[in-house]
Protein backbone atom coordinates (compact mmCIF):
# COMPACT_ATOMS: atom_id res chain seq x y z
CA UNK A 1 -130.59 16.15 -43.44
CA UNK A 2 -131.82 12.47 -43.80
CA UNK A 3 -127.75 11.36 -43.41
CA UNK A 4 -127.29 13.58 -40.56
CA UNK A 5 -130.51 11.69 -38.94
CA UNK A 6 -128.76 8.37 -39.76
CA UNK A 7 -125.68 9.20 -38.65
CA UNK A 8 -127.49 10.73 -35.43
CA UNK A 9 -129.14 7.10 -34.86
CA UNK A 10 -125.95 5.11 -35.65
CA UNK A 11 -124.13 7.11 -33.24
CA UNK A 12 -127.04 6.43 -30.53
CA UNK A 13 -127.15 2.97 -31.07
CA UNK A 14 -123.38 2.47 -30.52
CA UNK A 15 -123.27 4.56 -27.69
CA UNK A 16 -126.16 1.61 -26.19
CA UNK A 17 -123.96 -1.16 -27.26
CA UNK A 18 -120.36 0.02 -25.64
CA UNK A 19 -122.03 2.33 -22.86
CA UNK A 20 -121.38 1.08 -19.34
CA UNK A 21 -123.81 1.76 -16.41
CA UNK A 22 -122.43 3.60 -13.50
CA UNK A 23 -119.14 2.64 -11.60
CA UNK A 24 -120.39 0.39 -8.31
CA UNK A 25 -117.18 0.46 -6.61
CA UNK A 26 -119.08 -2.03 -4.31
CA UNK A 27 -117.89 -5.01 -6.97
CA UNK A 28 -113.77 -3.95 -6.80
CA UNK A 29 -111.61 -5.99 -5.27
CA UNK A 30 -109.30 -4.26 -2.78
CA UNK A 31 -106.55 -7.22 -3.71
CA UNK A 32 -106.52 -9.91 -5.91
CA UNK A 33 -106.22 -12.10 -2.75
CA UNK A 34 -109.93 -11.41 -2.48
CA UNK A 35 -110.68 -13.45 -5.58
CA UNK A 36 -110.57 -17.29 -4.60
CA UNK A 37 -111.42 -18.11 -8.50
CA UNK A 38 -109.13 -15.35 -9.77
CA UNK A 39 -109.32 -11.95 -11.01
CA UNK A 40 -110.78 -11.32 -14.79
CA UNK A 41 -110.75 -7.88 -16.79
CA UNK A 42 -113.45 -5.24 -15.55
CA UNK A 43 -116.02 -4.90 -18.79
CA UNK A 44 -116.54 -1.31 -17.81
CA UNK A 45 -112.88 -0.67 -16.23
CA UNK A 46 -114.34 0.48 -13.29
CA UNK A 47 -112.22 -1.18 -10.98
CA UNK A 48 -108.14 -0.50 -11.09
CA UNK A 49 -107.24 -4.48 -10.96
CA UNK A 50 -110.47 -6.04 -12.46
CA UNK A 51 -113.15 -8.04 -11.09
CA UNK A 52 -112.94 -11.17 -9.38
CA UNK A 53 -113.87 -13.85 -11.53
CA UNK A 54 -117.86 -15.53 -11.57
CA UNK A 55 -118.36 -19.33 -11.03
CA UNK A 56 -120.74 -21.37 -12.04
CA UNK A 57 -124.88 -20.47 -11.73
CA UNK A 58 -123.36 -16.64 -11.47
CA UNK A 59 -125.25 -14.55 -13.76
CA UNK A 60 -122.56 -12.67 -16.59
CA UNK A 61 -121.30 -10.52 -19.69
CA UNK A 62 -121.66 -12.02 -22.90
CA UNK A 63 -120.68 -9.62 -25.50
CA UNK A 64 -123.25 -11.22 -27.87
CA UNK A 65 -125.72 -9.46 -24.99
CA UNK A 66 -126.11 -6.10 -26.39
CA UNK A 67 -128.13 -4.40 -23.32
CA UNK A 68 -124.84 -2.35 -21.40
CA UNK A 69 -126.90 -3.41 -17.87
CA UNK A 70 -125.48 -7.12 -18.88
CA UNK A 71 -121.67 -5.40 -18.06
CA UNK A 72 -122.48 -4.96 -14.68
CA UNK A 73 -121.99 -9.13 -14.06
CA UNK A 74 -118.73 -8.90 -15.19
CA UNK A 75 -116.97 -11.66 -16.44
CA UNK A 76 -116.39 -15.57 -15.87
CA UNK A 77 -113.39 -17.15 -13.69
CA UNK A 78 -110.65 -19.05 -15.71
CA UNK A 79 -111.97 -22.54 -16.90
CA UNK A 80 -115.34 -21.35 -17.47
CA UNK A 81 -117.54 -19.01 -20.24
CA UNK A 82 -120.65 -17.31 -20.10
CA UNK A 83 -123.53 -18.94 -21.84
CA UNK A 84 -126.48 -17.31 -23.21
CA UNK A 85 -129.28 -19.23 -22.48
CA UNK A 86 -133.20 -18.02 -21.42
CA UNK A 87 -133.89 -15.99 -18.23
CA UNK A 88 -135.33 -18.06 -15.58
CA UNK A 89 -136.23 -14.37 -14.18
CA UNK A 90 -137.80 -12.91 -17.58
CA UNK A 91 -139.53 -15.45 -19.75
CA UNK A 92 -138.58 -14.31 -23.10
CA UNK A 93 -135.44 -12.53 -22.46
CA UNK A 94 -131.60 -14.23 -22.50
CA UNK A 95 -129.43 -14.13 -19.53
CA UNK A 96 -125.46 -14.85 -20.00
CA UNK A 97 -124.75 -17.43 -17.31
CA UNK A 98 -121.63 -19.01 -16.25
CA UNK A 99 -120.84 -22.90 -16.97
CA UNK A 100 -117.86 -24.53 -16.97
CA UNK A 101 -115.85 -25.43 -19.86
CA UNK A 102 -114.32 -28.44 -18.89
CA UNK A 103 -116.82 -31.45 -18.50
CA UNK A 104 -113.78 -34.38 -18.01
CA UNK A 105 -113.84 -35.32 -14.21
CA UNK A 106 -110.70 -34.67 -12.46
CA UNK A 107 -108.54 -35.94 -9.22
CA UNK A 108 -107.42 -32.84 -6.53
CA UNK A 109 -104.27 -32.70 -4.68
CA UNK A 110 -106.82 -34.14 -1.75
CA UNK A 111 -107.24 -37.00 -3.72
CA UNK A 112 -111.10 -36.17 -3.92
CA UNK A 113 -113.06 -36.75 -7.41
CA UNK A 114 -114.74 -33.83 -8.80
CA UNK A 115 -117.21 -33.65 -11.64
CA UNK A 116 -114.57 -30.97 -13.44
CA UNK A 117 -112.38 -28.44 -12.76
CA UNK A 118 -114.77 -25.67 -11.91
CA UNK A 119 -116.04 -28.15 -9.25
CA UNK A 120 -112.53 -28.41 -7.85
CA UNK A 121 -111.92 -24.58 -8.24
CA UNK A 122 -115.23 -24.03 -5.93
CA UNK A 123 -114.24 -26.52 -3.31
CA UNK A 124 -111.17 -24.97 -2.65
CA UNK A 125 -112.76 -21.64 -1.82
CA UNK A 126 -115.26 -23.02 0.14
CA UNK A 127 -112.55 -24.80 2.40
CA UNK A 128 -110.13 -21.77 2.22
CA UNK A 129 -107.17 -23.60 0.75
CA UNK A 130 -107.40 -22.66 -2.93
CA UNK A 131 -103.79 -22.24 -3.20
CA UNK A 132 -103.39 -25.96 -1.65
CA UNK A 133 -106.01 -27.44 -3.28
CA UNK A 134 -105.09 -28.25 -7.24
CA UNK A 135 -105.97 -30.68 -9.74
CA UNK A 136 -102.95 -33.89 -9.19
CA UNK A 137 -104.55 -35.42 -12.71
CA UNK A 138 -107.03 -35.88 -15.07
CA UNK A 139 -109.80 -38.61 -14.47
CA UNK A 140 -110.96 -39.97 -11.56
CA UNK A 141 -108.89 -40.63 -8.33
CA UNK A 142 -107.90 -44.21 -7.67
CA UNK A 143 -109.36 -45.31 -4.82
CA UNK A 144 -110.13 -48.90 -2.86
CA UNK A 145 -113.83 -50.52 -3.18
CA UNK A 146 -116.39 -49.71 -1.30
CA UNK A 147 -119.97 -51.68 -0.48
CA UNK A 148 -121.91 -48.43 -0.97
CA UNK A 149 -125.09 -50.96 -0.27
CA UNK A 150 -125.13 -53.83 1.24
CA UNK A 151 -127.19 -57.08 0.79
CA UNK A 152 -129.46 -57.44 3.64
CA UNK A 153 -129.88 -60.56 5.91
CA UNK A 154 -133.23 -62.56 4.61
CA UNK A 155 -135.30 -65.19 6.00
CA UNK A 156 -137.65 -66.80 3.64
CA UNK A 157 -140.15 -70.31 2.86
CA UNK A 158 -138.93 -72.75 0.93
CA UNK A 159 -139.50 -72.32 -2.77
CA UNK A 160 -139.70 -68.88 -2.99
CA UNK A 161 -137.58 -66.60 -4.95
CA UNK A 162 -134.69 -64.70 -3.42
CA UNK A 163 -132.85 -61.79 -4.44
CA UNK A 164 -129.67 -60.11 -2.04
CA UNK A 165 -128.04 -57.28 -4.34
CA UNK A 166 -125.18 -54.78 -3.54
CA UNK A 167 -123.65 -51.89 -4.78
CA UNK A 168 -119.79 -51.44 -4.62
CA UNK A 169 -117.79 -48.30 -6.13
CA UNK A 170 -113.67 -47.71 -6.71
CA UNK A 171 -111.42 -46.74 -9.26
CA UNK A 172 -110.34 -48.70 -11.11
CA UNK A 173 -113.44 -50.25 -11.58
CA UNK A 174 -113.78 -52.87 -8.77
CA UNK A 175 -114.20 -56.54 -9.72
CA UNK A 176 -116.81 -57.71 -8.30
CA UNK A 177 -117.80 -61.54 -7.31
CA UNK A 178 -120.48 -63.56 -4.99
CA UNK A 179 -119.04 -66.18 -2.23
CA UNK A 180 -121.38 -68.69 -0.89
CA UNK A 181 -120.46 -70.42 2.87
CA UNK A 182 -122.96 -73.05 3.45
CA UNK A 183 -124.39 -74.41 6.96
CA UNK A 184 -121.51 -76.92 6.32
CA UNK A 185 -118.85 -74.98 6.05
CA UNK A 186 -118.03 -74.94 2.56
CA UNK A 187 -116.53 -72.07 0.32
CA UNK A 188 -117.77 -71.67 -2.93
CA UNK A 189 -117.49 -68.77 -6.01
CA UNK A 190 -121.39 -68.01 -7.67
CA UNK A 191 -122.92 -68.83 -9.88
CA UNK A 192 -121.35 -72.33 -9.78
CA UNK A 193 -123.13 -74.84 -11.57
CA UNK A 194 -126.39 -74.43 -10.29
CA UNK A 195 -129.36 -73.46 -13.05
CA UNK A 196 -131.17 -72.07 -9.90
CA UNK A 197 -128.65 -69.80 -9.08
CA UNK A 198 -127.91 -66.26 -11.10
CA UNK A 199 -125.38 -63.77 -10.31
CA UNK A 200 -125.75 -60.57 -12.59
CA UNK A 201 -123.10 -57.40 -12.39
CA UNK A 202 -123.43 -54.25 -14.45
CA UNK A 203 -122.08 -50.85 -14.02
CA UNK A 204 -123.51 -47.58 -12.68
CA UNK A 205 -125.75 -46.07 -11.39
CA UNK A 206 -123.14 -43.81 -11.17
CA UNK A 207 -119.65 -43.48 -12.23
CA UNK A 208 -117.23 -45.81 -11.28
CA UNK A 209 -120.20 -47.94 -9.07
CA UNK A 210 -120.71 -51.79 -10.28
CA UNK A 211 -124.20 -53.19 -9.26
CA UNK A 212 -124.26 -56.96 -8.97
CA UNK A 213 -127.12 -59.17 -7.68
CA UNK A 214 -127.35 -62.75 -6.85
CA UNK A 215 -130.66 -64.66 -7.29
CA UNK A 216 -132.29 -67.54 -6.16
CA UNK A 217 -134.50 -69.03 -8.21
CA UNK A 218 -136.69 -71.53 -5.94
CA UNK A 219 -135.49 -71.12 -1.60
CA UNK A 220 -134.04 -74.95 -0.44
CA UNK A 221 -132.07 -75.80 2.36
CA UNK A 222 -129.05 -76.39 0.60
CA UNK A 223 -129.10 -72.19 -0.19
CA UNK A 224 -129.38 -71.16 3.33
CA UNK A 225 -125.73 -70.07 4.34
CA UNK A 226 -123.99 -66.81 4.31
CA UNK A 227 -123.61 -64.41 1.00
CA UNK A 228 -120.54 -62.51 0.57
CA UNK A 229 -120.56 -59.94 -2.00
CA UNK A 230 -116.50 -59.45 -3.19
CA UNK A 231 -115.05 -56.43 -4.60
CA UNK A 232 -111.43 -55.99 -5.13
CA UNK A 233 -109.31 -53.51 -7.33
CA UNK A 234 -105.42 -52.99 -7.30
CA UNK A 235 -106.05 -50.78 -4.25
CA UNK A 236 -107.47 -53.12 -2.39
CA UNK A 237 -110.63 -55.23 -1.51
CA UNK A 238 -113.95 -55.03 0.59
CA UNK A 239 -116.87 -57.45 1.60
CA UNK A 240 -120.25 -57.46 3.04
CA UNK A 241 -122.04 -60.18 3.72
CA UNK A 242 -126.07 -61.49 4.53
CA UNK A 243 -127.12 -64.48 5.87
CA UNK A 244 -130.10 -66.54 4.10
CA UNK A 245 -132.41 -68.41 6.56
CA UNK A 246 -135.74 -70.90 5.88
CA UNK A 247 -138.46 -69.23 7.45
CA UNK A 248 -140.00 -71.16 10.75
CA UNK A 249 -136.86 -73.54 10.91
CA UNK A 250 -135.37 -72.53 14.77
């Protein structure tokens, strides 16, 4: 009696693990043209040619999620995998959720950057042209500077500090330099020789940006001129420029 009970109980709890809820038709695909990310296997083999495939944020099967409701979700697209990780819903519970399992950055056929593949994938069924759009290569796309901030045109007293900064991005990593043009006419690179005159570059704040600054230790008449901030990569070069003025000279 006691191993009929167990086997009773065994047979229960399997039947909970594998059991499907009912067939919602409402989640087949008619075609697989319907399924910009692809079509996956059905986890209840409800529907004849599977389900279309989940992309990323889209709530999923993970067979390590033993509740049969989970199966409902169905599975992830290509390129991704359902993650367990804790309900946002249901403090205390686990939901599987989709996330991408590619994290390098990659160039399209549209020679856009995206932060992976599954970014790339959802792009192209947003704009309808997921057959067009592919990935042309890994990394990012090469692409000419550009002053995503410019320095800004100041006019200041004599002695004070000064600071103009900018903010260039491209791939390959622009080069970036200052050029001075003084009231007089003259060129010159920065920092020069001058102790009272810094230039400072370093990269971000995001990928493939440079942030460079020049400053100006103590405002005199010699500094007042026109700022150039320089970047240039194999694809090509851009500039913006500020002028520096002494305050209350007309």
């Amino acid at each position: 009696m006691e191993r009929l009970l167990l086997l009773t109980i065994f047979a229960i709890s399997l039947v909970y693990v594998t059991a499907c809820p009912p067939c919602e038709k409402l989640h087949c695909p008619k075609s697989a043209a319907e399924c910009l990310l692809g079509v996956v296997p059905d986890p209840c083999e409800c529907c004849p040619i599977g389900r279309c495939g989940l992309a990323r944020g889209e709530l999923c099967y993970n067979q390590s999620l033993s509740d049969p409701a989970y199966k409902k979700f169905g599975y992830c697209a290509e390129a991704h995998y359902c993650s367990v990780e804790p309900s946002e819903d249901s403090p205390g519970y686990l939901d599987g959720i989709c996330v991408c399992a590619e994290n390098q950055v990659a160039c399209g056929s549209d020679n856009r950057t995206y932060e992976n593949i599954c970014a790339l994938s959802e792009a192209a069924t947003e704009t309808g042209v997921s057959r067009s759009l592919v990935i042309q290569h890994w990394g990012p796309c090469e692409m000419a500077p550009e002053i995503v901030s410019k320095p800004e045109n100041v006019a200041a007293v004599l002695g004070q500090p000064v600071t103009l900064d900018c903010e260039v991005k491209g791939y390959p990593t622009p080069v970036v330099i200052w050029e001075f043009t003084g009231n007089d006419g003259l060129v010159k690179i920065l920092p020069s020789d001058d102790p009272l005159v810094s230039v400072q570059v370093r990269g971000g704040p995001e990928s493939q940006m440079s942030t460079t600054w020049v400053q100006l230790v103590e405002l005199r008449p010699i500094d007042a001129g026109i700022y150039s901030c320089v970047a240039t990569n194999e694809k090509g070069t851009s500039r913006a420029m500020a002028h520096v003025e002494i305050a209350g000279i007309s």
